[in-house]
N, C-alpha and C. Protein backbone atom coordinates (compact mmCIF):
# COMPACT_ATOMS: atom_id res chain seq x y z
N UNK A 1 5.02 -49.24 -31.61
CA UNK A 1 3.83 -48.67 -31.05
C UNK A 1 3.02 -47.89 -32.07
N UNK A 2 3.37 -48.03 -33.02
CA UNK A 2 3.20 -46.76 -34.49
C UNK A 2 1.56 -47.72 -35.33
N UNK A 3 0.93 -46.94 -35.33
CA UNK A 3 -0.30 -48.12 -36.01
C UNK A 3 0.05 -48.23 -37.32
N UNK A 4 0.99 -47.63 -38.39
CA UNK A 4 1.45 -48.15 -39.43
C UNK A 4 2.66 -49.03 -39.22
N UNK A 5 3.05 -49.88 -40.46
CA UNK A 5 4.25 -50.15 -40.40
C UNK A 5 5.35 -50.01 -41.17
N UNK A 6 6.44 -49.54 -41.11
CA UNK A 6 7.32 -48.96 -41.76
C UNK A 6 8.10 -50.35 -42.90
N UNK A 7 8.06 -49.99 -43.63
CA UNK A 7 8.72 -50.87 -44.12
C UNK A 7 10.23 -50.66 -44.71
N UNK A 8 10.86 -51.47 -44.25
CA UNK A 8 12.28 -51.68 -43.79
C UNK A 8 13.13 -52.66 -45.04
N UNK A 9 11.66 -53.31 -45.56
CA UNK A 9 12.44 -54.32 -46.22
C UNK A 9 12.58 -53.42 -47.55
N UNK A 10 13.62 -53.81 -48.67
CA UNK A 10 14.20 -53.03 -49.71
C UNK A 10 13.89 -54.02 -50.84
N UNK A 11 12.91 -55.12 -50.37
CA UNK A 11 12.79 -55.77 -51.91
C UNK A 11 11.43 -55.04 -52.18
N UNK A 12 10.34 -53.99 -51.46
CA UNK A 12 9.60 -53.20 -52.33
C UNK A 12 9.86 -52.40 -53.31
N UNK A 13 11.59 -51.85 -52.54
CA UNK A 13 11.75 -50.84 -53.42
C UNK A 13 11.86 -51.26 -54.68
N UNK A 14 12.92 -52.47 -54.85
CA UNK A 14 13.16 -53.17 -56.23
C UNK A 14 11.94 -53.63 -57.20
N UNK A 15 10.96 -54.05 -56.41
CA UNK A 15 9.73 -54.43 -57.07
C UNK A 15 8.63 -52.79 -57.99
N UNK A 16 9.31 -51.86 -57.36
CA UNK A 16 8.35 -50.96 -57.21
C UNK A 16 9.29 -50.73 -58.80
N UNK A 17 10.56 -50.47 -58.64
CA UNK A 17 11.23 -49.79 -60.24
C UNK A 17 10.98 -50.76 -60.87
N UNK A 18 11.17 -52.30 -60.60
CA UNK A 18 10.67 -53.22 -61.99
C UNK A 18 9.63 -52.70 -62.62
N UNK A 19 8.33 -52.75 -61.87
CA UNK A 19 6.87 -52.66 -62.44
C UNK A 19 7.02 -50.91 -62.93
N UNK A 20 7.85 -50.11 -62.83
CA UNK A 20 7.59 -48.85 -63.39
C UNK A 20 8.21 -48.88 -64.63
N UNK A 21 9.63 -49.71 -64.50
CA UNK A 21 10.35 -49.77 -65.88
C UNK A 21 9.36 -50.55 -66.83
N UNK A 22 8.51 -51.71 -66.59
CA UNK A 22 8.00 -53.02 -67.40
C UNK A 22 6.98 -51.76 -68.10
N UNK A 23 5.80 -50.71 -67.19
CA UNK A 23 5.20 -50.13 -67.23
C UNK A 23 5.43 -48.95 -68.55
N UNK A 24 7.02 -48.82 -68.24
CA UNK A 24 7.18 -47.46 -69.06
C UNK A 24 7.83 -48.24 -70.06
N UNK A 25 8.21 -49.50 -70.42
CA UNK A 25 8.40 -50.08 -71.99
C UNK A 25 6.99 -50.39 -72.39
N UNK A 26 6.23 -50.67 -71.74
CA UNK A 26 4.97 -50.87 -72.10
C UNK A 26 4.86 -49.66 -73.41
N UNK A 27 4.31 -48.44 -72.44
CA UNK A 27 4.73 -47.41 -73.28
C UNK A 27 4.92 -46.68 -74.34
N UNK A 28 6.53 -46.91 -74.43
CA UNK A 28 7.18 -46.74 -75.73
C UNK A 28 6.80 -47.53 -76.41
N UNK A 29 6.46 -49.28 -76.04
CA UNK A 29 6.17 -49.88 -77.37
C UNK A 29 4.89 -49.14 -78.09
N UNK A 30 3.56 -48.58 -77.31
CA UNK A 30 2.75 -48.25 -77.77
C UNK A 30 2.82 -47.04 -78.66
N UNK A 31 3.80 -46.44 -78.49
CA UNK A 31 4.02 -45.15 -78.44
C UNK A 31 4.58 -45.26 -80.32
N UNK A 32 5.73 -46.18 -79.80
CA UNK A 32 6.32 -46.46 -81.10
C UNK A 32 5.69 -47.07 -82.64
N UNK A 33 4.68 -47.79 -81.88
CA UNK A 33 3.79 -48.17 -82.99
C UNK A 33 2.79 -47.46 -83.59
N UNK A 34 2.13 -46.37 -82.86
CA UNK A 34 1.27 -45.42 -83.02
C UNK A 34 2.42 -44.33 -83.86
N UNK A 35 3.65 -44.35 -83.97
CA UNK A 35 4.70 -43.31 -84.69
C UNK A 35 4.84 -44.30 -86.06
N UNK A 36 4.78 -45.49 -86.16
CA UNK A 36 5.08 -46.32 -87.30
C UNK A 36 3.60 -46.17 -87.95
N UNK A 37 2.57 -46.30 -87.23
CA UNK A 37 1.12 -45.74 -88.03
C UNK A 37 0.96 -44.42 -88.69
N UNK A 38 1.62 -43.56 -87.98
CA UNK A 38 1.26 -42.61 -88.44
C UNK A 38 2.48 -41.79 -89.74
N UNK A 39 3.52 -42.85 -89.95
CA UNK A 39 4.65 -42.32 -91.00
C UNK A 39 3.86 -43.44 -91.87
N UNK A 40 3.31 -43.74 -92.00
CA UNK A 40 2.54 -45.11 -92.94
C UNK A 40 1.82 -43.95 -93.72
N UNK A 41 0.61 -43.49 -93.13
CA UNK A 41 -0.06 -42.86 -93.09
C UNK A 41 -0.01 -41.04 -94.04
N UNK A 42 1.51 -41.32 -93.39
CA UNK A 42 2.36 -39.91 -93.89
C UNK A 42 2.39 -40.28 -95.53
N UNK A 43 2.75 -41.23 -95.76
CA UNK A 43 3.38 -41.96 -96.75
C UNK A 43 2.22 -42.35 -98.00
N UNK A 44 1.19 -42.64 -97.60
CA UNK A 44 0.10 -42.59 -98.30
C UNK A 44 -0.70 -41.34 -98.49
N UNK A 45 -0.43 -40.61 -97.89
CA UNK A 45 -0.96 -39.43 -98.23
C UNK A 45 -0.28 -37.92 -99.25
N UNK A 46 1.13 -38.51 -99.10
CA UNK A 46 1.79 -38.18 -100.24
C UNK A 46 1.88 -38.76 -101.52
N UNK A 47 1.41 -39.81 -101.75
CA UNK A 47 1.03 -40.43 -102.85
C UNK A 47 -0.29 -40.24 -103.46
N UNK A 48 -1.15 -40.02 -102.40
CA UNK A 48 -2.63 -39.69 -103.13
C UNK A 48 -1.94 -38.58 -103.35
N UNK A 49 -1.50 -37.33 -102.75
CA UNK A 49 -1.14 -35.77 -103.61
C UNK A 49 -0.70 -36.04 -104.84
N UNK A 50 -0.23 -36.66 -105.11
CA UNK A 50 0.35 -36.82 -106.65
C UNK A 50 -0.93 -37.42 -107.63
N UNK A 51 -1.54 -38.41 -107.29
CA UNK A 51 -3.06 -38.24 -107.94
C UNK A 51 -3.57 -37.50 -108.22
N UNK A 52 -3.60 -36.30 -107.31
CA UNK A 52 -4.62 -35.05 -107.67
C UNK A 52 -4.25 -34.31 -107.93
N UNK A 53 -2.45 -33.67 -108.19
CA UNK A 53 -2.20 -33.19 -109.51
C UNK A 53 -2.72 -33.60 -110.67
N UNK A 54 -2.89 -34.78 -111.00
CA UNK A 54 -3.44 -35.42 -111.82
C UNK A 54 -4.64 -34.69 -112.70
N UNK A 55 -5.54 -34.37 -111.60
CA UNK A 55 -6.95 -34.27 -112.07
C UNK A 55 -6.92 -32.29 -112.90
N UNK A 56 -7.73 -32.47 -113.81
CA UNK A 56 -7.92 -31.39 -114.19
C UNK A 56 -9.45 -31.39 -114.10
N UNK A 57 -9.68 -29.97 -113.92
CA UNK A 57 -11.32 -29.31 -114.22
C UNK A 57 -12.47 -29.63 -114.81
N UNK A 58 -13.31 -29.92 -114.81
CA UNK A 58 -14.08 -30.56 -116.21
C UNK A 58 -14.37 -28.78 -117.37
N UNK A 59 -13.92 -29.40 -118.45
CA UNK A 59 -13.63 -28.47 -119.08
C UNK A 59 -15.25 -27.75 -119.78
N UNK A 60 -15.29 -26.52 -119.85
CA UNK A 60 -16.80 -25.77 -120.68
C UNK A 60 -17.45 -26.64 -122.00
N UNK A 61 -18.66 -27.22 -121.67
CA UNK A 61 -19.10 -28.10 -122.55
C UNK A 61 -20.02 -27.48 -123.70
N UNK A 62 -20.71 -26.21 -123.09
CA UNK A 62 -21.69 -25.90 -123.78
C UNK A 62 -21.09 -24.48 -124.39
N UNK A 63 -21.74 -24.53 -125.74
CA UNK A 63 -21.24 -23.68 -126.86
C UNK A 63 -21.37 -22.42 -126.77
N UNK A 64 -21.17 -21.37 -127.50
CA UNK A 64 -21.19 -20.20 -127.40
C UNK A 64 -22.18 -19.69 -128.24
N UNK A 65 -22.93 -20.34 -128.86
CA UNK A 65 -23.93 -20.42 -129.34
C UNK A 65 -25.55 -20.55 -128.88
N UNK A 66 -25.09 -22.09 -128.06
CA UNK A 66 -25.83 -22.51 -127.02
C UNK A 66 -26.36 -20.91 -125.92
N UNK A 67 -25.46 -20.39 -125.35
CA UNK A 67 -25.65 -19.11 -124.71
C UNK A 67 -26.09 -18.35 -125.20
N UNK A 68 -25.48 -18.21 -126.49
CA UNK A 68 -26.55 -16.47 -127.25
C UNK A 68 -28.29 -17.11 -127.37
N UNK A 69 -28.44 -18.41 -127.84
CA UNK A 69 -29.87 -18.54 -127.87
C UNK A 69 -30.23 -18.78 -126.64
N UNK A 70 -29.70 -19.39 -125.29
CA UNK A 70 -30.83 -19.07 -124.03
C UNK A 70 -30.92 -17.83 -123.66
N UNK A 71 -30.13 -16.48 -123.58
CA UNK A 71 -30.51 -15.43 -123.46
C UNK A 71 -31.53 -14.49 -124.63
N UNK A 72 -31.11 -15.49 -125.59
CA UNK A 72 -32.21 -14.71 -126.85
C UNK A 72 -33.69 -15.24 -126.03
N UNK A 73 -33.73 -16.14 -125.49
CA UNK A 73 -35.32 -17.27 -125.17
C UNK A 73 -35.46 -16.26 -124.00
N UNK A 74 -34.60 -16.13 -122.79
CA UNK A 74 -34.64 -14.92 -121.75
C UNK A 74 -35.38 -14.06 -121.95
N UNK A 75 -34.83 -13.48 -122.86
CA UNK A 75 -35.43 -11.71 -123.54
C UNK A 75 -36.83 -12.19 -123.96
N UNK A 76 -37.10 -13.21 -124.31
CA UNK A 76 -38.47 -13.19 -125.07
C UNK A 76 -39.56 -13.89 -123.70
N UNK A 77 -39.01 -13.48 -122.91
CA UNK A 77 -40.10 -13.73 -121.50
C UNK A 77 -40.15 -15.57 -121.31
N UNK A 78 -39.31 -15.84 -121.61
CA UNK A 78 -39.83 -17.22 -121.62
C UNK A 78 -38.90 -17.78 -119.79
N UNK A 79 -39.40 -18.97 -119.47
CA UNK A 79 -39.11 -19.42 -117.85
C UNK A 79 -37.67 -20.14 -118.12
N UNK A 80 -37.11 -20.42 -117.11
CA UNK A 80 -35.62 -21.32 -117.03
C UNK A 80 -36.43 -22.96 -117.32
N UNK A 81 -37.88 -23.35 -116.87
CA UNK A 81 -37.69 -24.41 -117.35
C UNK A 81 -38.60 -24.86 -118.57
N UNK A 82 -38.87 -23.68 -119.52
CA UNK A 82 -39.19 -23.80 -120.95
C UNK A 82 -38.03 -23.32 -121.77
N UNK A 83 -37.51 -22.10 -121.22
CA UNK A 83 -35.81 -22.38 -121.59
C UNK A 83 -35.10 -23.93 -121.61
N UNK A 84 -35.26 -24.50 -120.66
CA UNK A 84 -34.45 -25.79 -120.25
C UNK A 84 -35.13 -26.80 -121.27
N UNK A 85 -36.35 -26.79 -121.08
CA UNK A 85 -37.07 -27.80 -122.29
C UNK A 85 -36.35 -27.57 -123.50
N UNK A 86 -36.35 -26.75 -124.21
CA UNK A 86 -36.28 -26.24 -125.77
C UNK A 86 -35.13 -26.20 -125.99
N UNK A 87 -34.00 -26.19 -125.36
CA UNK A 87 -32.24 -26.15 -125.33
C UNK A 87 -31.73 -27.42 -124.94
N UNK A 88 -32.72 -28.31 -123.92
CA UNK A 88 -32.01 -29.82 -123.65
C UNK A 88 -30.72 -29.49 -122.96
N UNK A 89 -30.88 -28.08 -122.20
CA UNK A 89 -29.72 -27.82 -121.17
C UNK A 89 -30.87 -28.59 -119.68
N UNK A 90 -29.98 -28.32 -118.56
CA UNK A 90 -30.66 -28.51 -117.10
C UNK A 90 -31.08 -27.01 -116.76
N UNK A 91 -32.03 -26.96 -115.99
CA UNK A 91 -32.38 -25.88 -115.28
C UNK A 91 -31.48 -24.81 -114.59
N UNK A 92 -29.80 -26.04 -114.22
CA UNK A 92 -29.36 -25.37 -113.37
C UNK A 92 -28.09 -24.87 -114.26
N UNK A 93 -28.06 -25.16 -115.39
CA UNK A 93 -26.99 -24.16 -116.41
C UNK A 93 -27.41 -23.27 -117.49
N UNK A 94 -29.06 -23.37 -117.50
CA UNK A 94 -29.44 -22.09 -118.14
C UNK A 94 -29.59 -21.11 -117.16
N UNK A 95 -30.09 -21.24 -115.62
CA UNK A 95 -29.53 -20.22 -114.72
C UNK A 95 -27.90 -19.80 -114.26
N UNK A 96 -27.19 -20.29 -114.43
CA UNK A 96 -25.71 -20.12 -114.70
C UNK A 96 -25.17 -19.31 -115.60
N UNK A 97 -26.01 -19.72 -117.13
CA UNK A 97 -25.78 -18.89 -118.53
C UNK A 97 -26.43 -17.51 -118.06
N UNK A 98 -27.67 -17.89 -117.84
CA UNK A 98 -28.03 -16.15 -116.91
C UNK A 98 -27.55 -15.38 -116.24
N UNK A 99 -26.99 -16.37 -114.97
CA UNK A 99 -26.44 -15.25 -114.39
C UNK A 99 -24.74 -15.11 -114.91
N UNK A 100 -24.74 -15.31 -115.80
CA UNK A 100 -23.12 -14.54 -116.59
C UNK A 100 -21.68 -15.49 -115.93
N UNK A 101 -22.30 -16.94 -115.14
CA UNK A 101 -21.02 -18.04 -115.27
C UNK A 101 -20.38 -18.29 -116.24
N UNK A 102 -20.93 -18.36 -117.38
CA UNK A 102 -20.08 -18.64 -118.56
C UNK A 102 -19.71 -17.32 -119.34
N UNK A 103 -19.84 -16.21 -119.29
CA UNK A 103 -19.18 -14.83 -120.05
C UNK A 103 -18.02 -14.71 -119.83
């Protein structure tokens, strides 16, 4: 008399753990492969670290010489880019030599 119906039979139940077990290897396989990507991953990135021990600084190119005459050109009122002309430095390392990067 019940407007649902009960179900009695026990091959849902069996059907119901198949499709949860199939469901949850599903899963792990994904799971497992996304863990094999990412020790890959691990693995290459410890190898580039050892590259970049590698690298050193680019080392001070311009002379100590070079510096005493753009600050001598400084003192004599002259601009960073008639300084820059007359030294065949860039604009942006006779302002560097100025502001005391290289001392």
């Amino acid at each position: 008399m019940g407007l649902f119906k009960t179900r009695v039979d026990e091959n849902w139940k069996i059907n119901y753990i198949k499709e949860f077990n199939e469901m949850r290897s599903e899963y792990e396989k994904k799971i497992l492969s996304k863990q094999n990507e990412i020790d890959d991953l691990k693995k290459q990135l410890e190898e580039l670290k050892c590259f970049r021990s590698n690298l050193r600084p680019k080392e001070k190119q311009i002379k100590d010489s070079d510096i005493e005459s753009i600050k001598e050109l400084r003192t004599q009122g002259l601009s960073y880019r008639e300084i820059s002309q007359q030294t065949s430095w860039s604009k942006a390392t006779v302002c560097r030599v100025l502001n005391g990067v290289y001392d």
